[in-house]
C-alpha atoms as a PDB file:
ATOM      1  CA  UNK A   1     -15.489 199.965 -40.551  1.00  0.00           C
ATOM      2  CA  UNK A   2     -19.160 200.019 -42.543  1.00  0.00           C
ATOM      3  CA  UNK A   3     -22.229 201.111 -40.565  1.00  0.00           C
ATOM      4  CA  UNK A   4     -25.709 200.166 -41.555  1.00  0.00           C
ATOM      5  CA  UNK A   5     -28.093 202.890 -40.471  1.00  0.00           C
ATOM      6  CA  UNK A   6     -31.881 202.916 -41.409  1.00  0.00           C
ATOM      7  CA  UNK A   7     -33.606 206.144 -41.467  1.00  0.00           C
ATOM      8  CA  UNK A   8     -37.521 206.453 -40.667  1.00  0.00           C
ATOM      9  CA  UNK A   9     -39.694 209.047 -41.215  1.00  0.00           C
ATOM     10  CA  UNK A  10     -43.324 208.940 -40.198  1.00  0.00           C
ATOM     11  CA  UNK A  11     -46.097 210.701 -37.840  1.00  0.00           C
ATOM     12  CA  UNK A  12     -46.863 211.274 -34.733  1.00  0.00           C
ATOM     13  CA  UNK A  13     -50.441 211.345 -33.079  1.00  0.00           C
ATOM     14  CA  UNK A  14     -50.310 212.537 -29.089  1.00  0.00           C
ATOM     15  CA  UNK A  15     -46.289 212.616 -29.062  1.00  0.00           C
ATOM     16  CA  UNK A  16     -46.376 209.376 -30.385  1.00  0.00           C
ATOM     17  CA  UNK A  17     -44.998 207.322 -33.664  1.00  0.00           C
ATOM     18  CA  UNK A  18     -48.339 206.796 -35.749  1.00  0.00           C
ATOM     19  CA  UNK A  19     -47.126 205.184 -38.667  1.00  0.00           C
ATOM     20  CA  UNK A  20     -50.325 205.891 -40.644  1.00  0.00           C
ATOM     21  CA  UNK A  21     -47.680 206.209 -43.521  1.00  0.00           C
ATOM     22  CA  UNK A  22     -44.130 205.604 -43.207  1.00  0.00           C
ATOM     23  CA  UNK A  23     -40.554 206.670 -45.126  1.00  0.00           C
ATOM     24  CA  UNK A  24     -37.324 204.162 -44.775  1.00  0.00           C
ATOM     25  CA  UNK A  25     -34.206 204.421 -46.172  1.00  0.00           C
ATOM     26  CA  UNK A  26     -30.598 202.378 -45.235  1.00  0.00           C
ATOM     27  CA  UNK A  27     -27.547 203.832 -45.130  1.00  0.00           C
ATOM     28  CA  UNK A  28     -24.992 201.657 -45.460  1.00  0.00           C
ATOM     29  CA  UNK A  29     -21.350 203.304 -45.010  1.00  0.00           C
ATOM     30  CA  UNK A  30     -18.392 204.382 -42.745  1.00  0.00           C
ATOM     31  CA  UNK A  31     -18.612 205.807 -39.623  1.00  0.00           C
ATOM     32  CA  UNK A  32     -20.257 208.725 -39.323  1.00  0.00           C
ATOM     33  CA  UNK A  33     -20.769 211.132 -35.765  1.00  0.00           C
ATOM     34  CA  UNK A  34     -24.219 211.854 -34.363  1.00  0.00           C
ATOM     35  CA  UNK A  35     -24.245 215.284 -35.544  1.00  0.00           C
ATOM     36  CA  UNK A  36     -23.388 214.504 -39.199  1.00  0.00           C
ATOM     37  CA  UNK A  37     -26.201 211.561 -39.247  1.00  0.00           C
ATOM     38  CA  UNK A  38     -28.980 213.589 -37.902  1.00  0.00           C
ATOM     39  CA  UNK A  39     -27.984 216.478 -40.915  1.00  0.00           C
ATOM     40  CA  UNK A  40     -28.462 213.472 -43.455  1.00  0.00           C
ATOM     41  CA  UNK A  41     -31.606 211.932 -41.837  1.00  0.00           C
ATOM     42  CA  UNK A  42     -33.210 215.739 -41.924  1.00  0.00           C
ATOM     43  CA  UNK A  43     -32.627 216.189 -45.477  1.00  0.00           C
ATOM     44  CA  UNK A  44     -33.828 212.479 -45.964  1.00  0.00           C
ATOM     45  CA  UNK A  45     -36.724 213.655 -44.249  1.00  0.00           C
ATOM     46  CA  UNK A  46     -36.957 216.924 -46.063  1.00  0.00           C
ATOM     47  CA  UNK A  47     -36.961 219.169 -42.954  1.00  0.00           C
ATOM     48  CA  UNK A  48     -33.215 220.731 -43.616  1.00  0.00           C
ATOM     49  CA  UNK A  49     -33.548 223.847 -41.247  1.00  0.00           C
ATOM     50  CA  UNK A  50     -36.524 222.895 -38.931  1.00  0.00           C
ATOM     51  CA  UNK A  51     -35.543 222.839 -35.607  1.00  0.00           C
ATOM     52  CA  UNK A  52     -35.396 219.840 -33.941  1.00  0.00           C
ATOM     53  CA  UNK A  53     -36.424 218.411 -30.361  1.00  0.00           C
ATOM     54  CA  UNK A  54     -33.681 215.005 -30.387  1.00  0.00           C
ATOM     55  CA  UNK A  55     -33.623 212.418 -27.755  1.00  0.00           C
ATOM     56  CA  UNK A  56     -30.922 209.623 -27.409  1.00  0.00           C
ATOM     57  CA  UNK A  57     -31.889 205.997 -26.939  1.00  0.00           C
ATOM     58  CA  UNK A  58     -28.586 204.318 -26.490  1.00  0.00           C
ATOM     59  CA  UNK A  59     -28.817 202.322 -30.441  1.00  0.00           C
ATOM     60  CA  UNK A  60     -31.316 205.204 -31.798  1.00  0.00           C
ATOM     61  CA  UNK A  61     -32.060 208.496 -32.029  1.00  0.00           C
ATOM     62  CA  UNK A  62     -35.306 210.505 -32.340  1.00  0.00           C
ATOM     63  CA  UNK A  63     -36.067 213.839 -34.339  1.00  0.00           C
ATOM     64  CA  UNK A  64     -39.162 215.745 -33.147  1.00  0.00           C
ATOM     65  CA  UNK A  65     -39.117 218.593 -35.264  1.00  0.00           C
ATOM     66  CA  UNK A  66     -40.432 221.844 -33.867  1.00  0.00           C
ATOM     67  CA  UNK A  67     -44.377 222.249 -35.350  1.00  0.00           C
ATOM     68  CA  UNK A  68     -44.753 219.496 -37.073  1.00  0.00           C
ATOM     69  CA  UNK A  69     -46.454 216.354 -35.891  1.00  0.00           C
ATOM     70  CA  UNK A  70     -43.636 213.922 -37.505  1.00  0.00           C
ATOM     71  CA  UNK A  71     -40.522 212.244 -36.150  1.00  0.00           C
ATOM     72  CA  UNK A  72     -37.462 210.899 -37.375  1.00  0.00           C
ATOM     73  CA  UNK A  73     -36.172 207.710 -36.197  1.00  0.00           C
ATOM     74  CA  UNK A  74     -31.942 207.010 -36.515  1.00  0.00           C
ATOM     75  CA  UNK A  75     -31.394 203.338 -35.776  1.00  0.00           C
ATOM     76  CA  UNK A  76     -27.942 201.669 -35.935  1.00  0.00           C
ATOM     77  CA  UNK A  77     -27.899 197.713 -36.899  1.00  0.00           C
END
């Protein structure tokens, strides 16, 4: 079955999604597990071995990665 998954990369002012500039890219594709999406959307992102803080929203999941004031959105349509 195809997935379409749209990754979003922006910043963050007070803990919250600034989008004072703003990266998207779909994914379009088979299934995929959590752990194997957030490993693409970190290299999308270009923060491959940052720690990250991630918090599950039921459709979405957000990347807070450790010292930087960005976040990475996951969003199944």
């Amino acid at each position: 079955m195809e997935t379409k998954i749209i990754f979003e990369h922006t910043d963050t002012f007070g803990g919250e999604s600034n989008y004072s500039w703003v990266n998207r890219m779909e994914y379009t594709g088979k299934n995929k597990s959590d752990l194997a999406l957030v490993r693409a959307a970190k290299k999308f992102a270009g923060i491959s071995g940052v720690r990250c803080r991630t918090e599950s929203y039921g459709d979405m999941l957000a990347l807070y990665p450790a010292g930087i004031c960005q976040v990475v959105f996951i969003q199944w349509i």
